[in-house]
C-alpha atoms as a PDB file:
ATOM      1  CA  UNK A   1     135.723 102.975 135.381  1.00  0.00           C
ATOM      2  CA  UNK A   2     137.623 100.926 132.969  1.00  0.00           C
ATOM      3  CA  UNK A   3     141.380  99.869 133.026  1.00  0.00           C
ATOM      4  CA  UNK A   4     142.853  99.957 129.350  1.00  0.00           C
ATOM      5  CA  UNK A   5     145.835  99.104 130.160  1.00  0.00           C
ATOM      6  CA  UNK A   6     148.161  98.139 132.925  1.00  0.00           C
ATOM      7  CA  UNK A   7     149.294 102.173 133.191  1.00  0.00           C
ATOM      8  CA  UNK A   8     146.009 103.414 132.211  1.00  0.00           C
ATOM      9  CA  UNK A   9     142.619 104.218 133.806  1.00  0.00           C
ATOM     10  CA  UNK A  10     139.919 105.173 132.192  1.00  0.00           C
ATOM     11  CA  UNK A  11     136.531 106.892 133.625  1.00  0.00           C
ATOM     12  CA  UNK A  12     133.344 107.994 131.638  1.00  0.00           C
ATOM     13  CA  UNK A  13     131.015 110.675 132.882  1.00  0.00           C
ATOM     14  CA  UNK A  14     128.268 108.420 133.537  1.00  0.00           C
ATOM     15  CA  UNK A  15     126.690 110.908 135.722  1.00  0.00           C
ATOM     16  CA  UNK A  16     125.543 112.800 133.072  1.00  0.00           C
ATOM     17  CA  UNK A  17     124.733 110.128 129.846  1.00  0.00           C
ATOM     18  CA  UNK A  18     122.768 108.991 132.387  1.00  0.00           C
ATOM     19  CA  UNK A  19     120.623 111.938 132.213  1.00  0.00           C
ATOM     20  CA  UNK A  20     120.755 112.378 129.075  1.00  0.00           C
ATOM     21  CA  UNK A  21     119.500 108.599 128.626  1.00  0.00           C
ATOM     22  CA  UNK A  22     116.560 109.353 130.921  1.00  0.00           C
ATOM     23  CA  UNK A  23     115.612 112.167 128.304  1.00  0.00           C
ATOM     24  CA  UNK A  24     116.498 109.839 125.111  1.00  0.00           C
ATOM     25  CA  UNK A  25     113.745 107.296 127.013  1.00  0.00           C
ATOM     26  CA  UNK A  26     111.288 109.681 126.954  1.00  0.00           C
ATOM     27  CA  UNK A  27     111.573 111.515 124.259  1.00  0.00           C
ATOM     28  CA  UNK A  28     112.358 108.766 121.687  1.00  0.00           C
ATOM     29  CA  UNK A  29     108.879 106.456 122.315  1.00  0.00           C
ATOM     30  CA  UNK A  30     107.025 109.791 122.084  1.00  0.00           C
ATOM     31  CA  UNK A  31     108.227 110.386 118.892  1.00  0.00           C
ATOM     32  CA  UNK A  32     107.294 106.834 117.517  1.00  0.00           C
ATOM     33  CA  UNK A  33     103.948 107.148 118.704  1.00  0.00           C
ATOM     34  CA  UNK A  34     103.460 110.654 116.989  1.00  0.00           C
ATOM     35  CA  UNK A  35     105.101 109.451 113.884  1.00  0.00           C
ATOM     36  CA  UNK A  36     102.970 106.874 113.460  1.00  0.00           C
ATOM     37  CA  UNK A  37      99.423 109.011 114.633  1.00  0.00           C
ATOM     38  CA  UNK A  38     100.582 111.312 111.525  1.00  0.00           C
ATOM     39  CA  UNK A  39     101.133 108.341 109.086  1.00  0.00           C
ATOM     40  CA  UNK A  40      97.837 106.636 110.129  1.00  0.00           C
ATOM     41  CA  UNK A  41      95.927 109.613 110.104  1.00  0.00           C
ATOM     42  CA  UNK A  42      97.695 110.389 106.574  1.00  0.00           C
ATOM     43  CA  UNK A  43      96.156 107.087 105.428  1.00  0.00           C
ATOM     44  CA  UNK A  44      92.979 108.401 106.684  1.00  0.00           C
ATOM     45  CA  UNK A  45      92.945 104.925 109.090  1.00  0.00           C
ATOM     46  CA  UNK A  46      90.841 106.758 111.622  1.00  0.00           C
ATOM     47  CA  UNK A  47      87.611 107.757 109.248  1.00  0.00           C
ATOM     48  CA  UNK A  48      86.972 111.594 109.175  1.00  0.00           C
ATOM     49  CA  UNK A  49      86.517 111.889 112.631  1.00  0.00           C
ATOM     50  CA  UNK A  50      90.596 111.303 113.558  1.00  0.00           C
ATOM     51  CA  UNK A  51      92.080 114.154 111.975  1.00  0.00           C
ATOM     52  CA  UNK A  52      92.624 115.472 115.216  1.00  0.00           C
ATOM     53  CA  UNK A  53      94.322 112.145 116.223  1.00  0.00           C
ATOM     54  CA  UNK A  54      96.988 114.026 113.181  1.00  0.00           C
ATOM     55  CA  UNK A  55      96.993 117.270 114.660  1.00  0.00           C
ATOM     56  CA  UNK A  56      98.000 115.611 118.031  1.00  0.00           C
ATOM     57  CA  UNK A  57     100.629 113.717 116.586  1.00  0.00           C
ATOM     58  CA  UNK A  58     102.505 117.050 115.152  1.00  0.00           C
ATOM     59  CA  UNK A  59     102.040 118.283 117.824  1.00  0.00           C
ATOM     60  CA  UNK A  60     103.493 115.591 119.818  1.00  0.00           C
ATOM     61  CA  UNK A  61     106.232 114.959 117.352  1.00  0.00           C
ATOM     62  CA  UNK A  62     107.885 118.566 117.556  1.00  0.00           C
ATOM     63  CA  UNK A  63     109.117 118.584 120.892  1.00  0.00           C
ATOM     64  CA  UNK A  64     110.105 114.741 121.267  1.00  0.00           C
ATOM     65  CA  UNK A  65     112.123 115.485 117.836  1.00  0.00           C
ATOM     66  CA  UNK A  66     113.336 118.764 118.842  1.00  0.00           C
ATOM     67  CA  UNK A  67     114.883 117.034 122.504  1.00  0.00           C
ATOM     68  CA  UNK A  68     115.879 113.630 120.970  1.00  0.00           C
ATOM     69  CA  UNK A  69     118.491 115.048 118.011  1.00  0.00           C
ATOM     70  CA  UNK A  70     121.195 117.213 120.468  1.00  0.00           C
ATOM     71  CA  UNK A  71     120.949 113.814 123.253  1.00  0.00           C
ATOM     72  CA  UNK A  72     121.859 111.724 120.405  1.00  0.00           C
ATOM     73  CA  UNK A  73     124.507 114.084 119.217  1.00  0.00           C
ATOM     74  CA  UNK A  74     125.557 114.459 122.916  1.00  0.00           C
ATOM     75  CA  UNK A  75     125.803 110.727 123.435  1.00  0.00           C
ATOM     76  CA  UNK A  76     127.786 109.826 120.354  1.00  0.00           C
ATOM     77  CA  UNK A  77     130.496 112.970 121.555  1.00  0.00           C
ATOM     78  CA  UNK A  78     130.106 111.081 125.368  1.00  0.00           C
ATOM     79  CA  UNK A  79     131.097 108.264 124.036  1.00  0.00           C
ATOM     80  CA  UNK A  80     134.219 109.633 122.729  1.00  0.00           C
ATOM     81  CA  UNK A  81     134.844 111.432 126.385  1.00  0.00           C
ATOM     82  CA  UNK A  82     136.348 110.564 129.536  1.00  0.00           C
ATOM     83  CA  UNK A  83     139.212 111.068 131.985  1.00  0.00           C
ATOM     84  CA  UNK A  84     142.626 109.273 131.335  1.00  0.00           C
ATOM     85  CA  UNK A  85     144.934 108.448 134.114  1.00  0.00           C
ATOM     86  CA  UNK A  86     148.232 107.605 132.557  1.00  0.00           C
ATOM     87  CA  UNK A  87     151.880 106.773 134.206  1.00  0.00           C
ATOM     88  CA  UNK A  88     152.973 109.896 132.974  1.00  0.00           C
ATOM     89  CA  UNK A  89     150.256 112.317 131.790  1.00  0.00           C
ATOM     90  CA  UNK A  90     146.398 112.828 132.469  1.00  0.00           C
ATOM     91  CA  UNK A  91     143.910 113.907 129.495  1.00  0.00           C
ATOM     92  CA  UNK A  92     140.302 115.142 129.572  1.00  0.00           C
ATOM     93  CA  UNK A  93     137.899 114.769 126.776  1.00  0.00           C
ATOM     94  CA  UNK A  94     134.521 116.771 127.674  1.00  0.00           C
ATOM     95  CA  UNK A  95     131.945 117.745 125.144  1.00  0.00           C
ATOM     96  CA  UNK A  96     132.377 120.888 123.418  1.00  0.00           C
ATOM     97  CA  UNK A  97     135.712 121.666 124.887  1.00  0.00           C
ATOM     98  CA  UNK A  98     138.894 121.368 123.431  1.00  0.00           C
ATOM     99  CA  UNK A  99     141.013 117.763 124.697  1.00  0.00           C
ATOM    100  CA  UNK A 100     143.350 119.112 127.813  1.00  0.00           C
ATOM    101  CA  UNK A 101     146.130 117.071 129.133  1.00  0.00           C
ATOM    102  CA  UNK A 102     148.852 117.761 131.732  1.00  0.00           C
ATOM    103  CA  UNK A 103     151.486 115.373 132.634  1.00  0.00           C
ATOM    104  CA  UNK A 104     152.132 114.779 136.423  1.00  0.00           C
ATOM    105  CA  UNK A 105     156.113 116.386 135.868  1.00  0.00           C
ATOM    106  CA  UNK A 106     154.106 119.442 134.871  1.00  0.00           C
ATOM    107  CA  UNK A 107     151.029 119.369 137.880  1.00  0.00           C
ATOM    108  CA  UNK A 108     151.861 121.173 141.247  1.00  0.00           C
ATOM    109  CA  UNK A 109     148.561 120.074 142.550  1.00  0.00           C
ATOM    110  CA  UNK A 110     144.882 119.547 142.609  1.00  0.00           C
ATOM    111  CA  UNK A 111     142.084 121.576 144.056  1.00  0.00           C
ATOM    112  CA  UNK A 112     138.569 120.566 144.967  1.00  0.00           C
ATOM    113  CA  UNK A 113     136.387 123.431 145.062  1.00  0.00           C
ATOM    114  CA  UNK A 114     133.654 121.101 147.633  1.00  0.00           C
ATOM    115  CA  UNK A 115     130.218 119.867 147.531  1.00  0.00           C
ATOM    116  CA  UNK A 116     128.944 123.718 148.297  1.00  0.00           C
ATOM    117  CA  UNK A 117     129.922 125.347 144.820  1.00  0.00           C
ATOM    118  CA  UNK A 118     129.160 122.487 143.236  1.00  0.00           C
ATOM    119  CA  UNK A 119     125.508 123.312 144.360  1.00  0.00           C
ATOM    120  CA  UNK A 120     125.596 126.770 144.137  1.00  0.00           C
ATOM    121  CA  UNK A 121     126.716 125.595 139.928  1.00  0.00           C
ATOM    122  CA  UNK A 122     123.760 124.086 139.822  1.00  0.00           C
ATOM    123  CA  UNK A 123     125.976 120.580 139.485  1.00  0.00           C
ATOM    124  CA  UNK A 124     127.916 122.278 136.433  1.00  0.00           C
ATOM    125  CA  UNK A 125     131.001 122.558 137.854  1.00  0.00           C
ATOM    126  CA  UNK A 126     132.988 122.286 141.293  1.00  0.00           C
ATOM    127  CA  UNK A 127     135.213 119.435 142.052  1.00  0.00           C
ATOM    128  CA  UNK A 128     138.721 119.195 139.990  1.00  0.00           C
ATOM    129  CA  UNK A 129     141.187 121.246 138.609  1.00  0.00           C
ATOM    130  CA  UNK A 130     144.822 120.851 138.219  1.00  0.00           C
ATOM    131  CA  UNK A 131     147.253 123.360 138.529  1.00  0.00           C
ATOM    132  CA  UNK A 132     150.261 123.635 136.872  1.00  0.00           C
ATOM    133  CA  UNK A 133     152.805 126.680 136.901  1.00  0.00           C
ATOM    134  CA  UNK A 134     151.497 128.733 134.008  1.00  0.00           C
ATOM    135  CA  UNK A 135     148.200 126.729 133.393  1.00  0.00           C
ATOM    136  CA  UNK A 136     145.323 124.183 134.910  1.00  0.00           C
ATOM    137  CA  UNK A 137     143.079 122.000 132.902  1.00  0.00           C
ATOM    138  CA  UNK A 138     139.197 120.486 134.358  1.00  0.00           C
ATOM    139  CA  UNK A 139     138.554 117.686 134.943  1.00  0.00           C
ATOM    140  CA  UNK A 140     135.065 118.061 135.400  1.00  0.00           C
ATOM    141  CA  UNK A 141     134.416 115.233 137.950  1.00  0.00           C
ATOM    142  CA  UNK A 142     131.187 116.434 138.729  1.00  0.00           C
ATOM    143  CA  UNK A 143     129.927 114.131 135.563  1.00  0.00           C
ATOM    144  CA  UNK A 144     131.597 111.292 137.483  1.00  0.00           C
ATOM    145  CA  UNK A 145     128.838 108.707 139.097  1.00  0.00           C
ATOM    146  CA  UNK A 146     129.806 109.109 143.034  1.00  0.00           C
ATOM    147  CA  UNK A 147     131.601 105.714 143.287  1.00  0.00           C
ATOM    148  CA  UNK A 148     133.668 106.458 140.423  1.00  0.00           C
ATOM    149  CA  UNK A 149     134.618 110.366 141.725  1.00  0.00           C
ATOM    150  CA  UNK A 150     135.632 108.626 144.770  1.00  0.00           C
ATOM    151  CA  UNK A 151     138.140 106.565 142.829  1.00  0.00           C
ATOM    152  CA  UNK A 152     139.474 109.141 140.824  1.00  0.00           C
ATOM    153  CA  UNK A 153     139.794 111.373 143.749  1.00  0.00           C
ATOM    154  CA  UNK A 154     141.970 108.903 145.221  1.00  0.00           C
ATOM    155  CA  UNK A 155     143.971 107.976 142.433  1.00  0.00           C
ATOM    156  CA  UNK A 156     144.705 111.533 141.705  1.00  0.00           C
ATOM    157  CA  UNK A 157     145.741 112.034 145.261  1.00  0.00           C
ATOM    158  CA  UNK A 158     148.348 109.387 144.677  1.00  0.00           C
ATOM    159  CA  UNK A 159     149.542 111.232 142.722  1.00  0.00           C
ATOM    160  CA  UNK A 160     149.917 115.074 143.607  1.00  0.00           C
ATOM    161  CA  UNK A 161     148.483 116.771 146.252  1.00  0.00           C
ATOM    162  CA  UNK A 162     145.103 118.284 146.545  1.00  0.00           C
ATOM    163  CA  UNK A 163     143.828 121.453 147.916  1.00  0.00           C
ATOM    164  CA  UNK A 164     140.697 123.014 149.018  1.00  0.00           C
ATOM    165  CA  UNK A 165     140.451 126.294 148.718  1.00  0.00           C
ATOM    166  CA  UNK A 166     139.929 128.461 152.466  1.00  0.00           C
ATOM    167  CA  UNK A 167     138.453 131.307 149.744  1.00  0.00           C
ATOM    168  CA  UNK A 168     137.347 131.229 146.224  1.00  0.00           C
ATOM    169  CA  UNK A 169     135.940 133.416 144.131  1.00  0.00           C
ATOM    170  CA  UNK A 170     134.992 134.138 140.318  1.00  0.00           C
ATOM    171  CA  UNK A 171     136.087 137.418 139.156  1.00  0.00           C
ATOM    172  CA  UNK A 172     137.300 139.541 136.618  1.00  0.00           C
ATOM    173  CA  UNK A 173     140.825 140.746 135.872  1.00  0.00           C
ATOM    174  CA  UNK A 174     141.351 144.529 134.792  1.00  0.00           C
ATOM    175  CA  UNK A 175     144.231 146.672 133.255  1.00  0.00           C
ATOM    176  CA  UNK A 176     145.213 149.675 134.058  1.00  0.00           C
ATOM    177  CA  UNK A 177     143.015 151.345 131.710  1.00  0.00           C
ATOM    178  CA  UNK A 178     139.948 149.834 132.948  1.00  0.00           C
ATOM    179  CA  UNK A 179     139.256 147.274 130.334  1.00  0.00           C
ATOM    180  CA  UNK A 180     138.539 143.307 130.942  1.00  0.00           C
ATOM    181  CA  UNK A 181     141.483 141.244 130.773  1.00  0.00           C
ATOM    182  CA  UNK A 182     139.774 138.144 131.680  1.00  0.00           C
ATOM    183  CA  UNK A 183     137.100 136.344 133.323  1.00  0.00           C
ATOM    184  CA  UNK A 184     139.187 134.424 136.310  1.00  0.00           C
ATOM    185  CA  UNK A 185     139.212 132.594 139.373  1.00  0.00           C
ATOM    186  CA  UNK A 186     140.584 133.751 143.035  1.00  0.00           C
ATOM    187  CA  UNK A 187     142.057 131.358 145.672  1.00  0.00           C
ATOM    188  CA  UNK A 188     143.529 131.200 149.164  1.00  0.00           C
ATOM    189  CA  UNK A 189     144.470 127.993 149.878  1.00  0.00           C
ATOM    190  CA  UNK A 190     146.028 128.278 153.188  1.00  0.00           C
ATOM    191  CA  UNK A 191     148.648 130.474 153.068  1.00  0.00           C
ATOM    192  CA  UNK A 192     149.350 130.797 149.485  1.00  0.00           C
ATOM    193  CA  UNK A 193     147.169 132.990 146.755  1.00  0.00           C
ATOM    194  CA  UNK A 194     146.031 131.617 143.110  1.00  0.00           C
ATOM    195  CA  UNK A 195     145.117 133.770 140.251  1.00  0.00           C
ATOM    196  CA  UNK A 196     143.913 132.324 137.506  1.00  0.00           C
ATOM    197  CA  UNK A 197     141.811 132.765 134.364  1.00  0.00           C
ATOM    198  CA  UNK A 198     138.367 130.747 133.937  1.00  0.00           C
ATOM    199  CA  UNK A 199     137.686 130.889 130.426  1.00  0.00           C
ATOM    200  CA  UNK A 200     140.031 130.507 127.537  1.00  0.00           C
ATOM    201  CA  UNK A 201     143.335 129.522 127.848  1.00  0.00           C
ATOM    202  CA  UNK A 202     142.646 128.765 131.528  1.00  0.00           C
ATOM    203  CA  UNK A 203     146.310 130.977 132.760  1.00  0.00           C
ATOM    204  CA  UNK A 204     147.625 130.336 135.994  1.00  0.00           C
ATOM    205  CA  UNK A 205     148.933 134.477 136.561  1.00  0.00           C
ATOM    206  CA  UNK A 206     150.759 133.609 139.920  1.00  0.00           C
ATOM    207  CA  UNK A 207     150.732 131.241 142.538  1.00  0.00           C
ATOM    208  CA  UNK A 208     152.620 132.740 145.424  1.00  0.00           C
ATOM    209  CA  UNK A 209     152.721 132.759 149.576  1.00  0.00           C
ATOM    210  CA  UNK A 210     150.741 135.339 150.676  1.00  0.00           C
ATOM    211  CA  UNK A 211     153.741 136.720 152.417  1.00  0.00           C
ATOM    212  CA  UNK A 212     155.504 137.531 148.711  1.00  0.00           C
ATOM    213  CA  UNK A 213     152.393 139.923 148.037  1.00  0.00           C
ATOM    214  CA  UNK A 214     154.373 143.278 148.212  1.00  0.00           C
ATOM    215  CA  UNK A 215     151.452 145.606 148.144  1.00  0.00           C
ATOM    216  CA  UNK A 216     147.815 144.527 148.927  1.00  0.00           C
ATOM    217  CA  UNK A 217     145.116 147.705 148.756  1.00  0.00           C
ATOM    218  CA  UNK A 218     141.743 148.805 148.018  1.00  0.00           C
ATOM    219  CA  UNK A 219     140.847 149.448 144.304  1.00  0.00           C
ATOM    220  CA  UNK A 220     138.274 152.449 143.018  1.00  0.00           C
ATOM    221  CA  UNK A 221     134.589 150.299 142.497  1.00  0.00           C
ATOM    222  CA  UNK A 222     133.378 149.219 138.627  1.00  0.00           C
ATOM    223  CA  UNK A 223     129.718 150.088 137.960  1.00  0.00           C
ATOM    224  CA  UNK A 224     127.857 147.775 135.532  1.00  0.00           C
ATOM    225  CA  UNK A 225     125.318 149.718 134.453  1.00  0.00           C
ATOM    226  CA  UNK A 226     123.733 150.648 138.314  1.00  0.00           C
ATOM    227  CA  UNK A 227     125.756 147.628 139.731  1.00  0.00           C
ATOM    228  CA  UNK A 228     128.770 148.284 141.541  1.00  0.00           C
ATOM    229  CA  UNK A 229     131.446 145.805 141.901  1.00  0.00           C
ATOM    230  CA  UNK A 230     134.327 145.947 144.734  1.00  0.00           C
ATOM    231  CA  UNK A 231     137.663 145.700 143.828  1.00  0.00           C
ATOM    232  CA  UNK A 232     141.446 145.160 145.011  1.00  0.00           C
ATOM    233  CA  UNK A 233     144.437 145.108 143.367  1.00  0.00           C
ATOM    234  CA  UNK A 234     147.896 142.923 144.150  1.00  0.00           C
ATOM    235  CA  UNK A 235     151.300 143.378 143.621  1.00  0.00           C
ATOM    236  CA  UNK A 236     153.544 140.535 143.061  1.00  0.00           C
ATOM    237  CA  UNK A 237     156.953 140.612 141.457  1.00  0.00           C
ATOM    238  CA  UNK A 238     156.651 144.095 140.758  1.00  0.00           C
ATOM    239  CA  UNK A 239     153.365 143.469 138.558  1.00  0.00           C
ATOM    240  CA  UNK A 240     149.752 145.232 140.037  1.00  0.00           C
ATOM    241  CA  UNK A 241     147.192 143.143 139.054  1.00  0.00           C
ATOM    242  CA  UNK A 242     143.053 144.953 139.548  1.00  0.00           C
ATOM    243  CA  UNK A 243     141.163 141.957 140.992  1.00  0.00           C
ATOM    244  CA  UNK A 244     137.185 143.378 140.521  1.00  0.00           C
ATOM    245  CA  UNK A 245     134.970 141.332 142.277  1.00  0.00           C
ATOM    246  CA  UNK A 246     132.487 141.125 139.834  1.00  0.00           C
ATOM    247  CA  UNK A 247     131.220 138.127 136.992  1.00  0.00           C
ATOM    248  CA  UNK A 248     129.806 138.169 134.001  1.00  0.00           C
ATOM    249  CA  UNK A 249     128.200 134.746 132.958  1.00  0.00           C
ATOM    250  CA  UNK A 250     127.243 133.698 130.112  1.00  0.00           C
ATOM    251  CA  UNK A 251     124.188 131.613 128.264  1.00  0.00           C
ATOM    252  CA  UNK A 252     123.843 130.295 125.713  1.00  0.00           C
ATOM    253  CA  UNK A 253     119.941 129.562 124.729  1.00  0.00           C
ATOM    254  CA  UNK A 254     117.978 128.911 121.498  1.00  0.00           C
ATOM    255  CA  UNK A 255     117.642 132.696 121.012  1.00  0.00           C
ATOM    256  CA  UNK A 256     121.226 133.235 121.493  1.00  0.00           C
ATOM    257  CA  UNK A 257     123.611 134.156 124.001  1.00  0.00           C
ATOM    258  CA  UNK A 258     122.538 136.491 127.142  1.00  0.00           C
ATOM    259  CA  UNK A 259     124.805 137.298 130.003  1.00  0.00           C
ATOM    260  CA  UNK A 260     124.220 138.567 133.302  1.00  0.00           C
ATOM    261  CA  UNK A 261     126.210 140.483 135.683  1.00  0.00           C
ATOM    262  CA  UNK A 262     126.610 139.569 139.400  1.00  0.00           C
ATOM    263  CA  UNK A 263     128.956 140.549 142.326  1.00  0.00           C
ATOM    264  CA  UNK A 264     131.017 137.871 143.682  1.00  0.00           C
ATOM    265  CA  UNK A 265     132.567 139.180 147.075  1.00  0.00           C
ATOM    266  CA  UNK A 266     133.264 141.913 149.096  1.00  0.00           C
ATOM    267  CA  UNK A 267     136.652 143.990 148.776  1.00  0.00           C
ATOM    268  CA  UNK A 268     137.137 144.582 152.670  1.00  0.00           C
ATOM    269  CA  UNK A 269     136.942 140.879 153.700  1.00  0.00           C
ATOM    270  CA  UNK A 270     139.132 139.964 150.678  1.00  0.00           C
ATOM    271  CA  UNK A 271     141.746 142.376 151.635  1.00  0.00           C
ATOM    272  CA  UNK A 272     141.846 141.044 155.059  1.00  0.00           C
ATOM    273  CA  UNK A 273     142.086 137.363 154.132  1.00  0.00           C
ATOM    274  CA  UNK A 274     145.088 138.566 151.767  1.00  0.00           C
ATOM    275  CA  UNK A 275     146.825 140.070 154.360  1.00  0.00           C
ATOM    276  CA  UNK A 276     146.512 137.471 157.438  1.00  0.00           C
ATOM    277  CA  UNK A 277     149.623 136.243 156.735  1.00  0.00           C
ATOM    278  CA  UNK A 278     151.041 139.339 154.675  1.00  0.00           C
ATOM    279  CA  UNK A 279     151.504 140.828 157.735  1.00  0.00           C
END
């Protein structure tokens, strides 16, 4: 953590440059070594029997190159990164995102998805979001070190209030014709209902007491290929919305991008979390 300014707090994702340093360590002395096996072996400093000592340095060299380029690329767009906590406004720089801010007029509050997601994300994701009326921004805390999470926890807190959600889940919103509107997220966080998209834009569709839900019912299922998803569907303000509990995630690889296809919750327990207090 670093304080610019008097107004202004500043934290780096250290959590994760430091991985990527641990990689940069290895990979970077390997490559040295392998550079010069090929140069010596080039000069022919070994006698006829060290070719092989060449062959071993290619071989050697690929790899270590082929890892050491996208952490140095990484850690030059790392060091441009961070979280800013201003008087009036919070921004996020993350790799390969586009630069979010909010300012604290427009934030209604915070949630903290827990230590559990952030496991079952494989440490990708989990901890911070803020919530505003029509969108959120990530904050992506999880590349905080612990200490330094902590801090910005607490200094966010300060600020507006944050929420844990009682239910959560990823899913996908549908029209009435069937077709994907968007990949989103589902909340109950205590008494109230969040539904909001994950990818994108990141649209907040409503926020809204459970008890303002006017209709609350069981959807036909969606069948990916043999799976079959549950689904719901809301009515708020006079709007149904087709909640399919159901996620498509994607990856993206050195052969290109794959997704998969998994359900994310069952439409009978959803229903009756939705109407505990709808009642």
């Amino acid at each position: 953590m670093e304080t610019l300014t008097t107004s202004t707090t500043y934290y780096r994702f250290a959590h994760h440059t430091r991985r990527i340093r641990q990689i940069i360590v290895i990979a970077a002395p390997v490559l040295v070594v392998a550079v010069g096996l090929i140069l010596l072996s080039s000069l022919n400093a070994f006698g006829s029997s060290g070719s092989g000592l060449g062959v071993l340095g290619y071989i050697l060299a690929v790899p270590a190159f082929v890892l050491l380029i996208p952490m140095l690329i990484l850690t030059r767009d790392y060091s441009r990164s961070g979280i800013w906590l201003d008087a009036d406004v919070i921004r996020v720089r993350f790799p390969g995102e586009k630069a979010q801010e909010m300012p604290w007029s427009e934030a209604r509050f915070a949630i903290n998805e827990g230590e559990e997601y952030l496991q079952a994300s494989k440490g990708k994701e989990g901890l911070g979001h803020i919530v505003g009326d029509t969108r959120y921004i990530r904050l992506h805390l999880e590349g905080l070190a612990q200490a330094e999470r902590r801090q910005a926890e607490v200094a966010i807190a300060e600020r507006i209030p944050v929420r844990s959600p009682t239910k959560f889940a990823l899913m996908t919103l549908m029209n009435s014709q069937g077709e994907v509107e968007a990949r989103g997220r589902l909340y109950i966080l205590g008494q109230d209902v969040l539904v909001a998209e994950n990818r994108g834009e990141k649209r907040v569709f409503f926020y809204a007491p459970l008890k303002y839900l006017s209709s609350v019912r069981p959807h036909n299922p969606y069948y990916i290929g043999r799976l079959q998803c549950d689904a719901l569907s809301l009515r708020y303000r006079g709007q149904d919305y087709v909640i399919m509990l159901g996620y498509e995630t994607t990856v993206s690889g050195n052969l290109g991008k794959s997704s998969h296809w998994s359900v994310t919750g069952n439409a009978e327990e959803w229903m009756e979390a939705l109407k505990q207090f709808h009642r």
